[in-house]
Protein backbone atom coordinates (compact mmCIF):
# COMPACT_ATOMS: atom_id res chain seq x y z
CA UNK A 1 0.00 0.00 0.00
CA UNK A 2 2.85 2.34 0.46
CA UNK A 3 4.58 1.43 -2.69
CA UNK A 4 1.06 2.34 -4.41
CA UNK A 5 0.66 5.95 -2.69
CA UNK A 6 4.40 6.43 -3.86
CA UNK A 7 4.02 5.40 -7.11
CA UNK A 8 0.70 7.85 -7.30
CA UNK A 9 2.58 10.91 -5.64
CA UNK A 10 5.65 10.32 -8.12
CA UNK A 11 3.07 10.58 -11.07
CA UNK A 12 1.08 13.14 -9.98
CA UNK A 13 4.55 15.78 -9.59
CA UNK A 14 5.73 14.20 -13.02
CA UNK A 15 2.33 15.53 -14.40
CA UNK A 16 2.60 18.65 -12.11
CA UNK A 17 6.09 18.91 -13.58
CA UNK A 18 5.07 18.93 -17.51
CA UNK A 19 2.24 20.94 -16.91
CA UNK A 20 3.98 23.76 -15.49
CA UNK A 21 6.51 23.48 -18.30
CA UNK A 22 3.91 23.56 -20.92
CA UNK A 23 1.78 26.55 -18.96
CA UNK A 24 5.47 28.14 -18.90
CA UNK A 25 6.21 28.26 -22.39
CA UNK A 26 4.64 31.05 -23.94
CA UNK A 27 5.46 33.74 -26.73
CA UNK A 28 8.43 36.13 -26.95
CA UNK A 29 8.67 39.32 -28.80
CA UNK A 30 12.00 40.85 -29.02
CA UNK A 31 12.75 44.50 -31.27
CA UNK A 32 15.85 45.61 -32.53
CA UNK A 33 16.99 49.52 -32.66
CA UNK A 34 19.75 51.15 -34.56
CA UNK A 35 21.75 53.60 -32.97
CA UNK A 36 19.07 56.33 -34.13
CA UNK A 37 16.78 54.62 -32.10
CA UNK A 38 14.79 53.61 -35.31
CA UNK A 39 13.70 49.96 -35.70
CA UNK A 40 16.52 47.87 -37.59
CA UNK A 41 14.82 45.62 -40.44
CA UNK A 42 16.56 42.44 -41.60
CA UNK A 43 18.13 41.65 -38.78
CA UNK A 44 18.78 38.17 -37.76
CA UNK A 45 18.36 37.34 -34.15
CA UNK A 46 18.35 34.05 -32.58
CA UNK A 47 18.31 32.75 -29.59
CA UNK A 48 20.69 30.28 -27.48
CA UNK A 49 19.42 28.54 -24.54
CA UNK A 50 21.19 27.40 -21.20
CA UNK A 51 19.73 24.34 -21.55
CA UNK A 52 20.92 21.78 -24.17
CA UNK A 53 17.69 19.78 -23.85
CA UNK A 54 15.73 22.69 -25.44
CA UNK A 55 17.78 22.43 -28.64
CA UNK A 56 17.45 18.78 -28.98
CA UNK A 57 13.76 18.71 -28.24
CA UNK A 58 12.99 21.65 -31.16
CA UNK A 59 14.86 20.82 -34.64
CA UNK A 60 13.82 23.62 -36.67
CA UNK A 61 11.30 22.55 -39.08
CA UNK A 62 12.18 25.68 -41.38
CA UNK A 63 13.51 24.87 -45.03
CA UNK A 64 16.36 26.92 -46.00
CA UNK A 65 16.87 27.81 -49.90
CA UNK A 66 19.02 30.40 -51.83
CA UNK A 67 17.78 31.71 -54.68
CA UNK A 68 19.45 33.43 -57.93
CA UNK A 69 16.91 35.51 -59.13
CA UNK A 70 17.28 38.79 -61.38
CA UNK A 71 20.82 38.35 -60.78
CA UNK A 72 20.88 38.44 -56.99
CA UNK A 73 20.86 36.18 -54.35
CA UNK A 74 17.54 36.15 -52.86
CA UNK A 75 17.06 36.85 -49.56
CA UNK A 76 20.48 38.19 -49.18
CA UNK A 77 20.64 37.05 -45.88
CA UNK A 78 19.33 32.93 -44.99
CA UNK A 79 19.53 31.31 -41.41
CA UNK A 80 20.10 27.31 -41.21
CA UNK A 81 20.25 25.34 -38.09
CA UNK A 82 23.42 23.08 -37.87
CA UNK A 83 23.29 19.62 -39.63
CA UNK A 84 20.45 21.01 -41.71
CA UNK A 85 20.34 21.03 -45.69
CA UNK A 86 19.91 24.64 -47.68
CA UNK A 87 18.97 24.42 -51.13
CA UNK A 88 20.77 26.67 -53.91
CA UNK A 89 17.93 27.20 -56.55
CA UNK A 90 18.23 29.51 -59.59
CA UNK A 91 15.48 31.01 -61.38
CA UNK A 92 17.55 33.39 -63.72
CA UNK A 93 17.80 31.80 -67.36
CA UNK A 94 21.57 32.13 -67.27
CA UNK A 95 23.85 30.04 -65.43
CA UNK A 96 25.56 30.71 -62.15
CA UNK A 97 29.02 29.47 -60.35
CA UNK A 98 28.00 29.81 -56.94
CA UNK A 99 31.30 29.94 -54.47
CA UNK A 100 32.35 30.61 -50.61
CA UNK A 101 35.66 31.30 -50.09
CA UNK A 102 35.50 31.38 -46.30
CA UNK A 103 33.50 30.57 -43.32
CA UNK A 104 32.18 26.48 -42.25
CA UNK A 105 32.32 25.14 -45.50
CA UNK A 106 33.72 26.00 -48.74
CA UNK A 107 32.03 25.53 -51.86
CA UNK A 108 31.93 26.30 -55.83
CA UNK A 109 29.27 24.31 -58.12
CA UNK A 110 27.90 26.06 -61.51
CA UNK A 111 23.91 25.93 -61.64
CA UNK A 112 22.50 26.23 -64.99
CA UNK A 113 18.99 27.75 -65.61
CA UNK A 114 17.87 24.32 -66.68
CA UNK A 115 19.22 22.01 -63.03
CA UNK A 116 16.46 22.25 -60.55
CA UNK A 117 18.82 23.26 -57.47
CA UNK A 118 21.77 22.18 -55.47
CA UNK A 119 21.24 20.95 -51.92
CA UNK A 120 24.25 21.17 -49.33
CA UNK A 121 24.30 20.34 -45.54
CA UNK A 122 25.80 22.41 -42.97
CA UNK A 123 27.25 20.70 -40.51
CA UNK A 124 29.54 23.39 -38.44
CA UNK A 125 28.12 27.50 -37.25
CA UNK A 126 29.54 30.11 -38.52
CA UNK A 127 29.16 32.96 -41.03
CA UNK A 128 28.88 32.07 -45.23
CA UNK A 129 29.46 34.20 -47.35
CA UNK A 130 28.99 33.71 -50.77
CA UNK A 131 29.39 35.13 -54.61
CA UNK A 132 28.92 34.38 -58.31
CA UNK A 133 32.43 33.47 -60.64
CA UNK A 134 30.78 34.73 -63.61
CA UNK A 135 28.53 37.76 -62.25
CA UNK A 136 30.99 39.14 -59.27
CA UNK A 137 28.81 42.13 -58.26
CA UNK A 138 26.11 39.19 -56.52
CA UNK A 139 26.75 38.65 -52.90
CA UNK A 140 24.89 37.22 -50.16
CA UNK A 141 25.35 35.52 -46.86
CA UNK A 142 24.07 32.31 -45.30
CA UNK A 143 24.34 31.86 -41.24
CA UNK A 144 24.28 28.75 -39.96
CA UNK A 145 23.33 28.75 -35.95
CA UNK A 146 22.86 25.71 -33.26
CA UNK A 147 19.58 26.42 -32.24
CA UNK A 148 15.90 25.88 -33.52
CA UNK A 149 15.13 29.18 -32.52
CA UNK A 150 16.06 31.88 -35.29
CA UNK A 151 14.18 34.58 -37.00
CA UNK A 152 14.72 38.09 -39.19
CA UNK A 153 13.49 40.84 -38.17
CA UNK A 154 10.36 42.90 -40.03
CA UNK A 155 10.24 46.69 -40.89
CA UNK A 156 9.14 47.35 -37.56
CA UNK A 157 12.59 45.71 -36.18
CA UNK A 158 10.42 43.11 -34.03
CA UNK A 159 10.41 39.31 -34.46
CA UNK A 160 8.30 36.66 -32.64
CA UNK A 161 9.12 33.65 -31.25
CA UNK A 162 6.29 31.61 -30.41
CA UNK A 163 6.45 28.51 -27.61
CA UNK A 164 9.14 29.21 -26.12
CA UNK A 165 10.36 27.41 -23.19
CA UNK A 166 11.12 28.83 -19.79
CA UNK A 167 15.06 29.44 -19.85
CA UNK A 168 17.94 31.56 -19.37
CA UNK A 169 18.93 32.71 -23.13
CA UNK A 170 21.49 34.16 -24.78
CA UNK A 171 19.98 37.00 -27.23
CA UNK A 172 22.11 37.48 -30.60
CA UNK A 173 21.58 40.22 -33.13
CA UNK A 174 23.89 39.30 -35.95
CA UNK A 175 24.17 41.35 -39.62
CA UNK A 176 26.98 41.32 -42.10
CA UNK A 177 27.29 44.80 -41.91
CA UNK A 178 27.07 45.51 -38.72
CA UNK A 179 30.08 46.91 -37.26
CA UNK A 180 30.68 45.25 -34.24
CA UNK A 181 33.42 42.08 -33.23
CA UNK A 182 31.77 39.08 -35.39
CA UNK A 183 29.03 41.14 -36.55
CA UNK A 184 26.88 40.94 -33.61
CA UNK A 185 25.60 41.97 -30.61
CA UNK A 186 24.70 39.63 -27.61
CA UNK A 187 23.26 40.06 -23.86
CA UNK A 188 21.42 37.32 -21.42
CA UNK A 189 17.71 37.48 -20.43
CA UNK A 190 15.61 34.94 -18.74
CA UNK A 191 12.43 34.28 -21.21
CA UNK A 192 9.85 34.36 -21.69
CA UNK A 193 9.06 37.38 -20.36
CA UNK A 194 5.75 39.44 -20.10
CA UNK A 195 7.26 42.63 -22.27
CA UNK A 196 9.00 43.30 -25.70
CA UNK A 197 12.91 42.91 -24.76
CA UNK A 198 14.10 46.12 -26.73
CA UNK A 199 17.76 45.80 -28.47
CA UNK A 200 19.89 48.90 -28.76
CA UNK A 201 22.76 48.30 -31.18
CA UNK A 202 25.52 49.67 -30.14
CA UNK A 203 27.48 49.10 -33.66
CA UNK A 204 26.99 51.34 -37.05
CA UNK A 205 26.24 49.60 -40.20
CA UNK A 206 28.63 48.90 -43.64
CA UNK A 207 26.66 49.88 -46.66
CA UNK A 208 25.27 47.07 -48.30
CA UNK A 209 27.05 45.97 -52.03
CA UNK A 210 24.76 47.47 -55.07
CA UNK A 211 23.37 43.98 -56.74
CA UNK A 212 23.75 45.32 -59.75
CA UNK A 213 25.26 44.52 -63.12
CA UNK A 214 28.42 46.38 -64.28
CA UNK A 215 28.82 47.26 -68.52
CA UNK A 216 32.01 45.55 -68.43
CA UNK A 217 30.40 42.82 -67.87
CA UNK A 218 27.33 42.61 -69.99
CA UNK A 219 29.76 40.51 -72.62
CA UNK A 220 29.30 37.38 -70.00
CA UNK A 221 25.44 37.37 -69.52
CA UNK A 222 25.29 34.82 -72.54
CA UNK A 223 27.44 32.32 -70.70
């Protein structure tokens, strides 16, 4: 009879115990401001928790791809969690040699207008950042992160992340242009929280490369 009312108390704070965890996770909205004070679109921000078991138990869903389109790489900035595949798909009727240098993992495939994409796993963080052999005025930038929970920011500088768990978390704001040590800009919070955590950046911004063509290269769009 003991044994049974143990057995019954164990469950019951097991259930207690997931309850709470489930009542605790909740919705997060974080906004980013440039140094004017003026919300800072297309940022990426994600989020690192303490706890390894929240990374394991939330593989991001979210398909990655990298589009050529019009000449550019489209969106100029793409998030991938570790050990995930991005797909490289190009919807210009020319081909393109797609290349990184530098960063995790260094690449160079051509992609005719014809192949239906390229698809290459990531499996170490860090900063991408890619071009085009034959049209050298494209850039763009792939970041691949070890955490499910990743987002850019909208022209209002806020992003949303929705069920998150109860956790102390490290908050990154990262941009290629963003003239801070790595790009980024980090600080700790316990979430979720009740209010909008507000980011100050405390870093000016490069300007962003023109994605445009040049006339000495026009002679190459045949290729």
């Amino acid at each position: 009879m003991i044994i049974t009312s143990t057995r019954v108390i164990v469950l019951t704070l097991t259930s207690l115990i997931f309850s709470t965890s489930a009542a605790i996770a909740a919705s997060q909205n974080i906004m980013v401001l440039n140094t004017q004070g003026l919300p800072a679109e297309n940022m990426v921000v994600y989020l690192l928790p303490s706890n390894p078991a929240h990374i394991v138990a939330r593989k991001s869903s979210k398909k990655a791809e990298v589009h050529q389109k019009d000449k550019q790489f489209s969106p100029y900035i793409t998030i991938v969690q570790k050990d995930k595949d991005v797909a490289f798909v190009n919807e210009d009727d020319i081909t393109h040699h797609i290349y990184s240098a530098l960063g995790p993992k260094r690449f160079a495939f051509k992609l005719r207008h014809n192949q239906e994409q390229q698809v290459l796993r990531f499996e170490q963080t860090g900063h991408v950042s890619m071009g085009c052999n034959i049209h050298d005025w494209m850039s763009g930038h792939l970041l691949v992160v070890d955490t499910p929970f990743y987002a850019v920011t909208n022209p209002q500088g806020q992003v949303t992340f929705a069920d998150l768990p109860a956790d102390d978390f490290k908050i990154v704001v990262w941009h290629p242009q963003l003239k801070l040590t790595d790009n980024q800009q980090a600080k700790m919070f316990h979430l979720p929280s009740d209010n909008t955590i507000t980011i100050s950046l405390q870093g000016e911004f490069d300007s962003i490369p023109e994605q445009k063509s040049l006339d000495e290269f026009e002679f190459l769009e045949g290729y």
